[in-house]
Protein backbone atom coordinates (compact mmCIF):
# COMPACT_ATOMS: atom_id res chain seq x y z
CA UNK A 1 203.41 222.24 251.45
CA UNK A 2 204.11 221.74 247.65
CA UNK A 3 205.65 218.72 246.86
CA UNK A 4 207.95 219.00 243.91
CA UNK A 5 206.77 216.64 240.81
CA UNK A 6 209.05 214.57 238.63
CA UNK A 7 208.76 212.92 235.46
CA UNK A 8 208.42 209.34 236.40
CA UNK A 9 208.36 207.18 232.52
CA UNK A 10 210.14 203.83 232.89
CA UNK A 11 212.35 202.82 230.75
CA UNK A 12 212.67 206.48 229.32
CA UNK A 13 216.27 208.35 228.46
CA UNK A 14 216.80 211.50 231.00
CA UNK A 15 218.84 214.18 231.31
CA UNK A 16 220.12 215.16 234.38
CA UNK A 17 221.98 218.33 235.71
CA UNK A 18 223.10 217.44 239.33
CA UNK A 19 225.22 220.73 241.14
CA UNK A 20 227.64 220.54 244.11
CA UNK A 21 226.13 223.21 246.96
CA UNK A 22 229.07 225.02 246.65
CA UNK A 23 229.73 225.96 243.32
CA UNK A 24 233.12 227.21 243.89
CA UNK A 25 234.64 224.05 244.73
CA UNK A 26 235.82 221.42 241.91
CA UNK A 27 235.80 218.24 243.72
CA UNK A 28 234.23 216.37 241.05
CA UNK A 29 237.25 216.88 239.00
CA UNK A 30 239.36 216.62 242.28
CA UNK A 31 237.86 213.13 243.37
CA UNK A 32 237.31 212.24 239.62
CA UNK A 33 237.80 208.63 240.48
CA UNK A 34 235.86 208.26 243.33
CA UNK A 35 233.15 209.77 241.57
CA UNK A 36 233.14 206.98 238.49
CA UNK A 37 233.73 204.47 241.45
CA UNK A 38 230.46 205.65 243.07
CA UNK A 39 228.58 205.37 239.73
CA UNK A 40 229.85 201.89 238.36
CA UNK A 41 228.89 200.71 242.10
CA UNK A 42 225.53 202.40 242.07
CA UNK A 43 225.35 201.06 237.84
CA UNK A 44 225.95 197.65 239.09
CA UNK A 45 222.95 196.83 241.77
CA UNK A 46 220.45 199.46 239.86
CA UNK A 47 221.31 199.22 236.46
CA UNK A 48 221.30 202.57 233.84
CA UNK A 49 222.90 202.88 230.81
CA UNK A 50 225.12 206.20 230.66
CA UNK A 51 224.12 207.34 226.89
CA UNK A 52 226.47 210.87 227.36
CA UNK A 53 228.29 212.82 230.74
CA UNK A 54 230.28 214.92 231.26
CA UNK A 55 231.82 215.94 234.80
CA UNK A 56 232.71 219.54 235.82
CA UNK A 57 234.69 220.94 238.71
CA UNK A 58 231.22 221.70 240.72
CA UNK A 59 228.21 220.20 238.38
CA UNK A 60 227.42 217.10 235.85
CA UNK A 61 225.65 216.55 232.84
CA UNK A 62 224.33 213.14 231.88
CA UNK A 63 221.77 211.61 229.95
CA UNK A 64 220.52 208.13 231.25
CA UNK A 65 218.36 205.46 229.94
CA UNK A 66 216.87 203.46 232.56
CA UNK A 67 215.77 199.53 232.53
CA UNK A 68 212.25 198.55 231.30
CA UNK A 69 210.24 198.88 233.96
CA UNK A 70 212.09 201.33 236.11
CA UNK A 71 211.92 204.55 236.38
CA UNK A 72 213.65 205.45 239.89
CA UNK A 73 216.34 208.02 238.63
CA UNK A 74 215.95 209.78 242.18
CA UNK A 75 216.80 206.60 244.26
CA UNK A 76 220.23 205.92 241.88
CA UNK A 77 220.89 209.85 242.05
CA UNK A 78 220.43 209.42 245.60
CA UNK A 79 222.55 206.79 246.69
CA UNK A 80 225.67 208.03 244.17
CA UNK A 81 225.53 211.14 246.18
CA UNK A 82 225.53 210.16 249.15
CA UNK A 83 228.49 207.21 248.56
CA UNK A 84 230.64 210.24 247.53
CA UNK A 85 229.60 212.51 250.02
CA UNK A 86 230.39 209.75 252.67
CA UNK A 87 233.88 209.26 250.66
CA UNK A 88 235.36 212.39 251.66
CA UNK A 89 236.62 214.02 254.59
CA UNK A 90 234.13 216.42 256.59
CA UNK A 91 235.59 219.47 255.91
CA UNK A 92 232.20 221.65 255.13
CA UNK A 93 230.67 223.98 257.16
CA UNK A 94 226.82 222.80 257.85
CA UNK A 95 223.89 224.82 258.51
CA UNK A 96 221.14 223.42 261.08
CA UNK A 97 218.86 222.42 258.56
CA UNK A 98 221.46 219.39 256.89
CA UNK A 99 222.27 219.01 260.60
CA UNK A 100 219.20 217.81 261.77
CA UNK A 101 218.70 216.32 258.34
CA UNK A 102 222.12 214.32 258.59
CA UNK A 103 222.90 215.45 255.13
CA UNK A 104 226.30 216.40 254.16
CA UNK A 105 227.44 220.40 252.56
CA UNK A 106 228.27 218.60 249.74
CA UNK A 107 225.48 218.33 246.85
CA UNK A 108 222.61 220.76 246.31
CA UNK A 109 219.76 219.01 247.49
CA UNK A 110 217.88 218.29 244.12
CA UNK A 111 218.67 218.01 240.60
CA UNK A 112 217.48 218.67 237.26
CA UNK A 113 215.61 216.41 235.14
CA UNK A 114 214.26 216.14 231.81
CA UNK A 115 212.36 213.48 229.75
CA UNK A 116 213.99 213.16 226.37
CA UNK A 117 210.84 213.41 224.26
CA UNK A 118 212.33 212.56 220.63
CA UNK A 119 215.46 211.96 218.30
CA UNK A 120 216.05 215.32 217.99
CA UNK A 121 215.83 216.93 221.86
CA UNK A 122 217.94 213.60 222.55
CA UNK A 123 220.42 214.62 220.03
CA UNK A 124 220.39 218.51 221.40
CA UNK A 125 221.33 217.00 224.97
CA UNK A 126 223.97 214.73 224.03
CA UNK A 127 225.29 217.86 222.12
CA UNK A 128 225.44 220.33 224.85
CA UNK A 129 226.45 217.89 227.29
CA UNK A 130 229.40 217.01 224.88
CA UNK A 131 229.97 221.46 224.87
CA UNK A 132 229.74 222.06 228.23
CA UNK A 133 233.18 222.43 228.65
CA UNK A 134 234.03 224.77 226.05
CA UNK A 135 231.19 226.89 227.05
CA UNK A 136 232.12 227.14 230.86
CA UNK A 137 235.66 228.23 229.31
CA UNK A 138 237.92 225.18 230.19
CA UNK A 139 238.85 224.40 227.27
CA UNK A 140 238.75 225.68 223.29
CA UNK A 141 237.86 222.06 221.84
CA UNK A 142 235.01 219.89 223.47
CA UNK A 143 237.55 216.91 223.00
CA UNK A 144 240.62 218.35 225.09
CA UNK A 145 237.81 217.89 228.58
CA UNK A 146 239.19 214.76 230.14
CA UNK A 147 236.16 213.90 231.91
CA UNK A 148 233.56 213.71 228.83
CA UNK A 149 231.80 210.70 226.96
CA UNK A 150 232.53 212.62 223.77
CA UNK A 151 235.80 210.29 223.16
CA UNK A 152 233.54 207.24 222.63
CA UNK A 153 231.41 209.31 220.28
CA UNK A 154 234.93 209.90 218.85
CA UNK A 155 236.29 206.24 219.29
CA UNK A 156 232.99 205.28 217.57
CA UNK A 157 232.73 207.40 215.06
CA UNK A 158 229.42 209.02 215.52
CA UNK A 159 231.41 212.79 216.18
CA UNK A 160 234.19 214.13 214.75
CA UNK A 161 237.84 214.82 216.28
CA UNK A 162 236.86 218.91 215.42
CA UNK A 163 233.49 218.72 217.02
CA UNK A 164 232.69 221.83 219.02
CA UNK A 165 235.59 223.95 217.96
CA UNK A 166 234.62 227.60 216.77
CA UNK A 167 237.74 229.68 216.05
CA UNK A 168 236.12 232.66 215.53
CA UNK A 169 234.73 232.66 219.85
CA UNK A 170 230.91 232.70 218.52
CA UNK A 171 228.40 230.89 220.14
CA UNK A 172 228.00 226.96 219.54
CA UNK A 173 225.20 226.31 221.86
CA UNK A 174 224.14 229.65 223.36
CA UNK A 175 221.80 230.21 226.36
């Protein structure tokens, strides 16, 4: 059996795509508040600083720098999944495998994750995190997304109210 291999740096700044199993549904944006309620509680007893997020209807984007020391992204990942998971009604339909597993229909079982290597790929994440938004079509301007950390960029100055905006429909951060 292969066992998958993370980046394991302590201390380090991460970015992290984590995807609801079924990508139809929006209850991230639904539960919005339980969500930030599972993090702040996770935050609290494992602590991460959230350098840039933003939350979609079925996925998240977010770029963490852990503690000195630490580098156990999966266990925080882990336990704000499951808090929200065990937050909601059961309403999913399971397959045997999360059955016997005890594991809820509602995350996909892993996650992305990347070590931010410099400045500039930290600068690229933030960015795309902060466009996210605009490119999955929900809204024309990156600062109109409700559930973003680009309005404390904006409260503190480091981005622009006009960030993200093309008029003309071109690409800002194409894939």
């Amino acid at each position: 059996m292969m066992r998958y291999r993370r980046a394991d740096v302590a201390g380090a700044t991460y970015f992290f795509t984590v995807n609801l199993l079924d990508r139809q549904q929006s209850l991230l944006t639904d539960h919005i508040y339980l969500l930030r309620r599972c993090v702040l509680n996770v935050k609290q007893k494992h602590p991460f600083y959230i350098d840039a997020m933003v939350i979609l209807p079925d996925h998240l984007h977010a770029l963490w720098t852990l503690p000195d020391g630490d580098a156990d992204f999966s266990k925080r990942w882990m336990l704000i999944k499951s808090a929200f998971s065990r937050s909601l009604p059961k309403t999913e339909n399971l397959k045997s495998s999360r059955i016997k597993k005890r594991e809820r229909g509602i995350w996909q079982r892993r996650f992305w994750e990347h070590l931010i290597r410099d400045e500039t790929d930290y600068e690229r994440h933030v960015d795309y995190i902060h466009y996210n938004p605009v490119k999955h079509g929900y809204v024309d301007k990156a600062i109109d997304w409700p559930y973003s950390s680009i309005h404390r960029y904006m409260r503190e100055g480091l981005l622009m109210p006009d960030w993200g905006f093309i008029e003309s429909g071109d690409g800002f951060f194409g894939e």
